[in-house]
PDB file of N, CA and C in Angstrom:
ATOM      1  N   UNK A   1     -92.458 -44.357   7.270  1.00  0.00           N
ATOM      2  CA  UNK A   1     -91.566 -45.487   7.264  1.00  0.00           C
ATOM      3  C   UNK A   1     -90.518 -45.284   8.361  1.00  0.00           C
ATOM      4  N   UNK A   2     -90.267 -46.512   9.236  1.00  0.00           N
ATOM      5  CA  UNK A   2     -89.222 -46.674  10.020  1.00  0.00           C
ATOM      6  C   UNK A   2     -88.315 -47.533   9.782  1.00  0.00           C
ATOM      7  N   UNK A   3     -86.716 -47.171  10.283  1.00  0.00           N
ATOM      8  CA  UNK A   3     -85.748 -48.078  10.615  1.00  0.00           C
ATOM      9  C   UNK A   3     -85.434 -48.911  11.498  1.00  0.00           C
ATOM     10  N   UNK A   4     -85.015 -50.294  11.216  1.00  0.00           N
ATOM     11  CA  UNK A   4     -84.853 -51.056  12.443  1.00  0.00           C
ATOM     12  C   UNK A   4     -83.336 -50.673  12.374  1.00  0.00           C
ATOM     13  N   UNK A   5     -82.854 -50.367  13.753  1.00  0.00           N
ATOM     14  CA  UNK A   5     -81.060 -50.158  13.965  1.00  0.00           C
ATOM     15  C   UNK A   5     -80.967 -51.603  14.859  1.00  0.00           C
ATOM     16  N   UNK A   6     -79.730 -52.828  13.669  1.00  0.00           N
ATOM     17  CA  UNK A   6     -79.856 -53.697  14.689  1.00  0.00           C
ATOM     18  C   UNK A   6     -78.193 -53.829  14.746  1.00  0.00           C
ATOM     19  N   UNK A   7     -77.697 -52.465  14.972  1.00  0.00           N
ATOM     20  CA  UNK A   7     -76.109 -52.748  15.612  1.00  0.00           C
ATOM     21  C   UNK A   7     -76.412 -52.454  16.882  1.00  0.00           C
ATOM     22  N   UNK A   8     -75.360 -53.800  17.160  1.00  0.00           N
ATOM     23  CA  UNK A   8     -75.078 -53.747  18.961  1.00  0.00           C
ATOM     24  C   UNK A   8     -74.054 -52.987  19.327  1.00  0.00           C
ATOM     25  N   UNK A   9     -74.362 -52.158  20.357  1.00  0.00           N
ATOM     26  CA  UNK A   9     -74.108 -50.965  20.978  1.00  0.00           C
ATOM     27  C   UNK A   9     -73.505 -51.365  22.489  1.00  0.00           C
ATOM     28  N   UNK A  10     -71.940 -50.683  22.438  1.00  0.00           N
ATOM     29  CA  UNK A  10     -71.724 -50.900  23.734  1.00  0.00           C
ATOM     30  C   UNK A  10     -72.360 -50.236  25.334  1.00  0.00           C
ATOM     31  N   UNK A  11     -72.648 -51.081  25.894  1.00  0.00           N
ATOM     32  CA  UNK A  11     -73.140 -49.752  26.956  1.00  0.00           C
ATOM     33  C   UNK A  11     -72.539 -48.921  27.956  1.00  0.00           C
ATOM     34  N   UNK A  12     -72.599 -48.115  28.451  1.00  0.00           N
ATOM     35  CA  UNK A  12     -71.356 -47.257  29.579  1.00  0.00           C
ATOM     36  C   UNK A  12     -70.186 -48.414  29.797  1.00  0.00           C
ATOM     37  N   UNK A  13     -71.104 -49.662  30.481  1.00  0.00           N
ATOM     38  CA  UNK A  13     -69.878 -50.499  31.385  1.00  0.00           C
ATOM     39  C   UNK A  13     -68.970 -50.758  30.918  1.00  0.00           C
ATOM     40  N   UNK A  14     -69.422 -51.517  29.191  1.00  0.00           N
ATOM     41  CA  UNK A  14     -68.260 -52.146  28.618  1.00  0.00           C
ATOM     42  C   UNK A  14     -67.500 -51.241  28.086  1.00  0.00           C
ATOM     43  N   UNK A  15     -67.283 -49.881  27.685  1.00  0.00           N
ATOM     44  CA  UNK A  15     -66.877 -48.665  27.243  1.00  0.00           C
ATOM     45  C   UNK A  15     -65.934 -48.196  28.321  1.00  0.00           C
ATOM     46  N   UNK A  16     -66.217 -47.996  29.632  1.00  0.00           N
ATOM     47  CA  UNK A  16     -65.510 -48.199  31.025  1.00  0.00           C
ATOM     48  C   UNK A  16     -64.232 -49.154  30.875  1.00  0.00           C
ATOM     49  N   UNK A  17     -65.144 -50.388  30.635  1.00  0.00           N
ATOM     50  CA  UNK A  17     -63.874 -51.669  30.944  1.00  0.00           C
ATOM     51  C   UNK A  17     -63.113 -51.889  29.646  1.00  0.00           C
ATOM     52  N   UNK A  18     -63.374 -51.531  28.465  1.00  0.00           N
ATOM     53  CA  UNK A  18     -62.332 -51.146  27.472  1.00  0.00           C
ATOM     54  C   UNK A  18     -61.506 -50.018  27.943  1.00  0.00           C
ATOM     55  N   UNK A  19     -61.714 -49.053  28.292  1.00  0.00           N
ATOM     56  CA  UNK A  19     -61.033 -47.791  28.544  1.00  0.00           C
ATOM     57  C   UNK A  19     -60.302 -48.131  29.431  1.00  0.00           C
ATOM     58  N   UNK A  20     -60.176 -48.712  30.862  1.00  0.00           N
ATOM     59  CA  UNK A  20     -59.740 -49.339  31.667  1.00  0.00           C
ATOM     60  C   UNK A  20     -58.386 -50.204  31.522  1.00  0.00           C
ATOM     61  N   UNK A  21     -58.932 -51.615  30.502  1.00  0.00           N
ATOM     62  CA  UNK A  21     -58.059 -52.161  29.338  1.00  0.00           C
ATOM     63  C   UNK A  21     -57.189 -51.547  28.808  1.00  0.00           C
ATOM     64  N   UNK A  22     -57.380 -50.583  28.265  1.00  0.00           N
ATOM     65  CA  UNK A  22     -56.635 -49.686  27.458  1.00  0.00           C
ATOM     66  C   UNK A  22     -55.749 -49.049  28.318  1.00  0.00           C
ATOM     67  N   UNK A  23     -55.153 -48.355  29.650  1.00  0.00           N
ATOM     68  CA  UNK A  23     -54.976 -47.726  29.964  1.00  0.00           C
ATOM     69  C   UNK A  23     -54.065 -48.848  30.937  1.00  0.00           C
ATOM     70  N   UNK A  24     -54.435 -49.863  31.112  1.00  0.00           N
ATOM     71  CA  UNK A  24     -53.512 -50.956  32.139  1.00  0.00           C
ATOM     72  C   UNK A  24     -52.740 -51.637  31.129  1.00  0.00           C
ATOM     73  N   UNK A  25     -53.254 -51.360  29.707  1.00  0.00           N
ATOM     74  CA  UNK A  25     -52.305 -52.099  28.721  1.00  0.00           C
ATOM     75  C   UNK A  25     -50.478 -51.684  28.711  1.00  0.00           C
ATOM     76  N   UNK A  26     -50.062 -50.500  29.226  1.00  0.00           N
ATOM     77  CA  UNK A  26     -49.014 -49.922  28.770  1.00  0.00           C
ATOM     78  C   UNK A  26     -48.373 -50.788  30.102  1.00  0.00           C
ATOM     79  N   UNK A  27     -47.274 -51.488  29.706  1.00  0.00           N
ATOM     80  CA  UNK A  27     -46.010 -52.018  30.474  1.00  0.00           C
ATOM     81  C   UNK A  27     -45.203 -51.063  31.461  1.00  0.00           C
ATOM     82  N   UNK A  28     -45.528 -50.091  30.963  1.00  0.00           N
ATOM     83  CA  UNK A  28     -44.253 -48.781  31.130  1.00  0.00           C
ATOM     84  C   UNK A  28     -44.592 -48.481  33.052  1.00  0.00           C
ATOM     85  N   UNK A  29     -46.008 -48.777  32.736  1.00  0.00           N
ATOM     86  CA  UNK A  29     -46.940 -47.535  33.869  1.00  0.00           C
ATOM     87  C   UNK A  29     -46.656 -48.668  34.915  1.00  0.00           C
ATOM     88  N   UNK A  30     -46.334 -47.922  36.239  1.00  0.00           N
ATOM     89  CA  UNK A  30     -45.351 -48.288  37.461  1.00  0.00           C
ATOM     90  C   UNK A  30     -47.039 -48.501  38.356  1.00  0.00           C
ATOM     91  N   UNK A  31     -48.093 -49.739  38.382  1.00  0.00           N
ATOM     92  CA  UNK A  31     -48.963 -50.286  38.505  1.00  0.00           C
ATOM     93  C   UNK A  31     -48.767 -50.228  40.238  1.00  0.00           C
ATOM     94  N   UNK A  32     -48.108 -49.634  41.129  1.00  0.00           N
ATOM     95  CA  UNK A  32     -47.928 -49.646  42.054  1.00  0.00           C
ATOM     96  C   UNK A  32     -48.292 -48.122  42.975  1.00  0.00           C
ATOM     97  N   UNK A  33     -47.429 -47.466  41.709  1.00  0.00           N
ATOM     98  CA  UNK A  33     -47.601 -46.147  41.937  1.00  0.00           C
ATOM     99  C   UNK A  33     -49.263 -45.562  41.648  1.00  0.00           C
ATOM    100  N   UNK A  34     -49.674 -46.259  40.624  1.00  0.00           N
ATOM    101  CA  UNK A  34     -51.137 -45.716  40.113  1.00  0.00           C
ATOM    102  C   UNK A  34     -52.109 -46.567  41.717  1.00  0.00           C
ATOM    103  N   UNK A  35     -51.619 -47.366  42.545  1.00  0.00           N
ATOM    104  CA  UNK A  35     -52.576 -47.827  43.316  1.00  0.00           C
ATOM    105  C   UNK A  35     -52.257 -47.036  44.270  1.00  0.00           C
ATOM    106  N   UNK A  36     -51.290 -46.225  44.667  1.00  0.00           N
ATOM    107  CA  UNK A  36     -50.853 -45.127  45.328  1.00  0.00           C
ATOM    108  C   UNK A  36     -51.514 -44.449  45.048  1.00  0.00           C
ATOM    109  N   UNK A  37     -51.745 -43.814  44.260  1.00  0.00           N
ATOM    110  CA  UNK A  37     -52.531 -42.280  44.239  1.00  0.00           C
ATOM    111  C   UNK A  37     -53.631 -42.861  44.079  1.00  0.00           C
ATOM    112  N   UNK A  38     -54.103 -44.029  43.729  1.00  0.00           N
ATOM    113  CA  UNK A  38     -55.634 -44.041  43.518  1.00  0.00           C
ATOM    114  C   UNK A  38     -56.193 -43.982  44.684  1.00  0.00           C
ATOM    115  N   UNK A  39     -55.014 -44.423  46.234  1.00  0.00           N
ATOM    116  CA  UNK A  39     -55.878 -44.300  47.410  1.00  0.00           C
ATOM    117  C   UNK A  39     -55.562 -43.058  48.232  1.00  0.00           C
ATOM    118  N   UNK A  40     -54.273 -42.460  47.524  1.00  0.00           N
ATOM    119  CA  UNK A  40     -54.382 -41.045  48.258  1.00  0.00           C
ATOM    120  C   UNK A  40     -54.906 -39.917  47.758  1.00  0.00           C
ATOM    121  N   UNK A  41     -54.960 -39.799  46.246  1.00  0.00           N
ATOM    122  CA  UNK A  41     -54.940 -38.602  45.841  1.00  0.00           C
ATOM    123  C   UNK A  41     -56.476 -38.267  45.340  1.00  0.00           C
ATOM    124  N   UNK A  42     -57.451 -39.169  45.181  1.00  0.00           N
ATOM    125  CA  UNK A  42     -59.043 -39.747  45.243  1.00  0.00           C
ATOM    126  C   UNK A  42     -59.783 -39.564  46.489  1.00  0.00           C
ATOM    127  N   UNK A  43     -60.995 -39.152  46.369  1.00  0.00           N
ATOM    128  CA  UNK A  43     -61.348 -39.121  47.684  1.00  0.00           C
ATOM    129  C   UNK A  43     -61.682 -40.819  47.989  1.00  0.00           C
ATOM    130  N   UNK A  44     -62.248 -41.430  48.740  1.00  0.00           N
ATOM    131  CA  UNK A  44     -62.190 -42.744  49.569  1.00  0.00           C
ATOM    132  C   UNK A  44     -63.380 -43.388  48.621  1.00  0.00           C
ATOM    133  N   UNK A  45     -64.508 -42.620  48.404  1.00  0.00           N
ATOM    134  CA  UNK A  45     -65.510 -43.543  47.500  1.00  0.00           C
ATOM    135  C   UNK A  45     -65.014 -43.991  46.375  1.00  0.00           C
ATOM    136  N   UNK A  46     -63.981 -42.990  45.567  1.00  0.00           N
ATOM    137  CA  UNK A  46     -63.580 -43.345  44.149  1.00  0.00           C
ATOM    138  C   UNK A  46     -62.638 -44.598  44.172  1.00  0.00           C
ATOM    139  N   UNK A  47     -62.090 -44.025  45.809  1.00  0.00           N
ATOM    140  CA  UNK A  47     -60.784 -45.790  45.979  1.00  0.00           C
ATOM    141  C   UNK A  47     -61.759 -47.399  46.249  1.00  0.00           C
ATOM    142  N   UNK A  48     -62.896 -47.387  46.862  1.00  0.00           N
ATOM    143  CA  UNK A  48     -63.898 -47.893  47.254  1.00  0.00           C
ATOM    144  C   UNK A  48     -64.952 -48.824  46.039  1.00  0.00           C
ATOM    145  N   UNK A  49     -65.079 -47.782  44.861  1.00  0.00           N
ATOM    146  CA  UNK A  49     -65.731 -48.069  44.008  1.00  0.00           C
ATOM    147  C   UNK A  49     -64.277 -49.377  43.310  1.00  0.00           C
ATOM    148  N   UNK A  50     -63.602 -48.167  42.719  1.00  0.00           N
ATOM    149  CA  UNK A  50     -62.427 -49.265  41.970  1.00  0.00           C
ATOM    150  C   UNK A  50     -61.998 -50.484  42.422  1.00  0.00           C
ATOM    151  N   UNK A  51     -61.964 -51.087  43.933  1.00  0.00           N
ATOM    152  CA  UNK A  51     -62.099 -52.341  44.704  1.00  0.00           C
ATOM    153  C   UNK A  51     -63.316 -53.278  44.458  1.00  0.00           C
ATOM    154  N   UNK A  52     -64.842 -52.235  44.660  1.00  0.00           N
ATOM    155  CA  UNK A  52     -65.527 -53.260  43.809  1.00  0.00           C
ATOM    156  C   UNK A  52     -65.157 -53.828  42.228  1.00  0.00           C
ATOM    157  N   UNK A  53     -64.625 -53.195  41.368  1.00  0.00           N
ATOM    158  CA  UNK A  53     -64.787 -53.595  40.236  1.00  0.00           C
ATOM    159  C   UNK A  53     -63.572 -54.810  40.267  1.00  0.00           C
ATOM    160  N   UNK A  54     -62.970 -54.393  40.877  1.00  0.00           N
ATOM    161  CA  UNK A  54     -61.691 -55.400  40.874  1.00  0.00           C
ATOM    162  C   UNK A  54     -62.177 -56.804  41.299  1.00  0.00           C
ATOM    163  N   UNK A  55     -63.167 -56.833  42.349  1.00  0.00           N
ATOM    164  CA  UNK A  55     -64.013 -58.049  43.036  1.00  0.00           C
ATOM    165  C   UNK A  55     -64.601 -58.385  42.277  1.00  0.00           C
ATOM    166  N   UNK A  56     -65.767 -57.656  41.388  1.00  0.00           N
ATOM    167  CA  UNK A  56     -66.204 -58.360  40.384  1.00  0.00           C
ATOM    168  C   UNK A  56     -65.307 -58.991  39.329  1.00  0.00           C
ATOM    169  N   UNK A  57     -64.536 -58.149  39.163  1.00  0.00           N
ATOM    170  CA  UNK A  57     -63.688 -59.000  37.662  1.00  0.00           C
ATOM    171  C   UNK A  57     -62.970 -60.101  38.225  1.00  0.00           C
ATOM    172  N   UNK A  58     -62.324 -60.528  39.576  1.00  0.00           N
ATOM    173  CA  UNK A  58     -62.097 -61.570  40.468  1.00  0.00           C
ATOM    174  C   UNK A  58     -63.156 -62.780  40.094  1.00  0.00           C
ATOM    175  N   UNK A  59     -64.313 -62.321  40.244  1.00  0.00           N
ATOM    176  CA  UNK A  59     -65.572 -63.833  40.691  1.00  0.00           C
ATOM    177  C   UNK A  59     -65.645 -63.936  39.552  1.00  0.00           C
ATOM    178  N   UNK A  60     -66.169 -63.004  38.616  1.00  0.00           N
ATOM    179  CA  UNK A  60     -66.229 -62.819  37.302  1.00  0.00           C
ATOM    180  C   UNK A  60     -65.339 -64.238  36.619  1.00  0.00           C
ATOM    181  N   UNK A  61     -63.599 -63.873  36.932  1.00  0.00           N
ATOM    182  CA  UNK A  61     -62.987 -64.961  36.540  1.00  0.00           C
ATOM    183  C   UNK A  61     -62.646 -66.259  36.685  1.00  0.00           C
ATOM    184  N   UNK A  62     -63.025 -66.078  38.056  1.00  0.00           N
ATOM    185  CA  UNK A  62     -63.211 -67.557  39.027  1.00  0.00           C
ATOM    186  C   UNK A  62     -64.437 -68.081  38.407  1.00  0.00           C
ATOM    187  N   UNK A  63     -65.550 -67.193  38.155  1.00  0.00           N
ATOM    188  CA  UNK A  63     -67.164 -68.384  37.680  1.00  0.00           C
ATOM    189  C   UNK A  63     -66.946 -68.995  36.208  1.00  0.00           C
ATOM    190  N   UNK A  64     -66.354 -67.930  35.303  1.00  0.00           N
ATOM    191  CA  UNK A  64     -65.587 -68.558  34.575  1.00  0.00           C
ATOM    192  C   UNK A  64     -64.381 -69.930  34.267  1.00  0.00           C
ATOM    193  N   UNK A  65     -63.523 -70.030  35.406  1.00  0.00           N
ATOM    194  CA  UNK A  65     -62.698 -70.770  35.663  1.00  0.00           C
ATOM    195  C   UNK A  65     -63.532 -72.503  35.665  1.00  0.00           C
ATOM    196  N   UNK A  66     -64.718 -71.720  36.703  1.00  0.00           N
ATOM    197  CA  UNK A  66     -65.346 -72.967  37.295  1.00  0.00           C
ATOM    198  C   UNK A  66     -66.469 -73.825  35.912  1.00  0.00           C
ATOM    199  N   UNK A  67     -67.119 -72.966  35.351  1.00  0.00           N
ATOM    200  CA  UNK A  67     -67.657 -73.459  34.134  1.00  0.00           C
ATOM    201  C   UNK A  67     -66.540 -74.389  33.252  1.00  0.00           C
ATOM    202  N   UNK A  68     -65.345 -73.502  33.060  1.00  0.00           N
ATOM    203  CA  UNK A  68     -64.462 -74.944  32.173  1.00  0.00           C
ATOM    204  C   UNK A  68     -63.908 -75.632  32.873  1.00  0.00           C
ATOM    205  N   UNK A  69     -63.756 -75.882  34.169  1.00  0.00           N
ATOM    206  CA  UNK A  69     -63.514 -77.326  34.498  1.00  0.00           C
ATOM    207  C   UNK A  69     -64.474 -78.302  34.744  1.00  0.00           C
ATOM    208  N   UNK A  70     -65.744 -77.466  34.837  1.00  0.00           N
ATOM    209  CA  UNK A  70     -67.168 -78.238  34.734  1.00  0.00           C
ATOM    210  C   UNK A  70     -67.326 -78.692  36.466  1.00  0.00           C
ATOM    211  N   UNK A  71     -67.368 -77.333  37.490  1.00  0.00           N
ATOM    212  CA  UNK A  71     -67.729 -77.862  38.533  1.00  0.00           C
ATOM    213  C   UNK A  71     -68.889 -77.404  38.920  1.00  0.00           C
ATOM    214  N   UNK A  72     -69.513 -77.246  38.207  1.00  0.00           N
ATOM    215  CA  UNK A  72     -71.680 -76.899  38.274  1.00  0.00           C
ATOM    216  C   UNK A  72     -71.597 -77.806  37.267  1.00  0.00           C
ATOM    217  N   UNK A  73     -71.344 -78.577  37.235  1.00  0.00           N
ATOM    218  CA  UNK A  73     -72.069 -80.357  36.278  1.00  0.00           C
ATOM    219  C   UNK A  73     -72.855 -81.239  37.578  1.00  0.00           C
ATOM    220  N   UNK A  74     -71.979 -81.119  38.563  1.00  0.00           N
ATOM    221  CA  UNK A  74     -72.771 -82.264  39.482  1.00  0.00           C
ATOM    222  C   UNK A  74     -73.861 -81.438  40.408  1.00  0.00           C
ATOM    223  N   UNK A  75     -73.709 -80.729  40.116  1.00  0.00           N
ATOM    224  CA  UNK A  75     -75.239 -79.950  40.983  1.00  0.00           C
ATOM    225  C   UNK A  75     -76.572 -80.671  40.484  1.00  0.00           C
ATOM    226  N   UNK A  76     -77.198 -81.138  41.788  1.00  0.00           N
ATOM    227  CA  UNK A  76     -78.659 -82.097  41.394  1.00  0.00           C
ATOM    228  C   UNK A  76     -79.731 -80.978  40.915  1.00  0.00           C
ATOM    229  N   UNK A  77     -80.613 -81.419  39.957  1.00  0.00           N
ATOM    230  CA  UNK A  77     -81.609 -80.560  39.049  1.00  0.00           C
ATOM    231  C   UNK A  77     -82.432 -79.777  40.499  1.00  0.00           C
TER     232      UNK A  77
END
């Protein structure tokens, strides 16, 4: 006899972007200074990578944006 496991499971990314969340949540943290060291004290890929994610979560929110004002409605079939 087998089990079906049907909990949904986060995967690396979203575990990443909670942790992420979590960590930009605090008011306190001087968001200027952390982009400071992220480009000096990192070597250049790690500053590199974190720019992509920032781009994605950018379009990410813009394709979003664009779905609720409904501007992919008039696109012909």
């Amino acid at each position: 006899m087998y089990r079906i496991n049907r909990v949904k499971r986060q995967t690396n990314e979203e575990k990443v972007a909670v942790g992420i969340g979590k960590l930009l949540s605090d008011f306190y943290l001087d968001l200027e200074k952390v982009g400071y060291y992220l480009a000096t004290a990192t070597p250049y890929l790690i500053y590199r990578r974190s720019l992509e994610v920032l781009e994605s979560a950018q379009f990410q929110e813009d394709k979003i944006e664009q779905n609720r004002l409904g501007y992919d409605s008039d696109r012909l079939p």
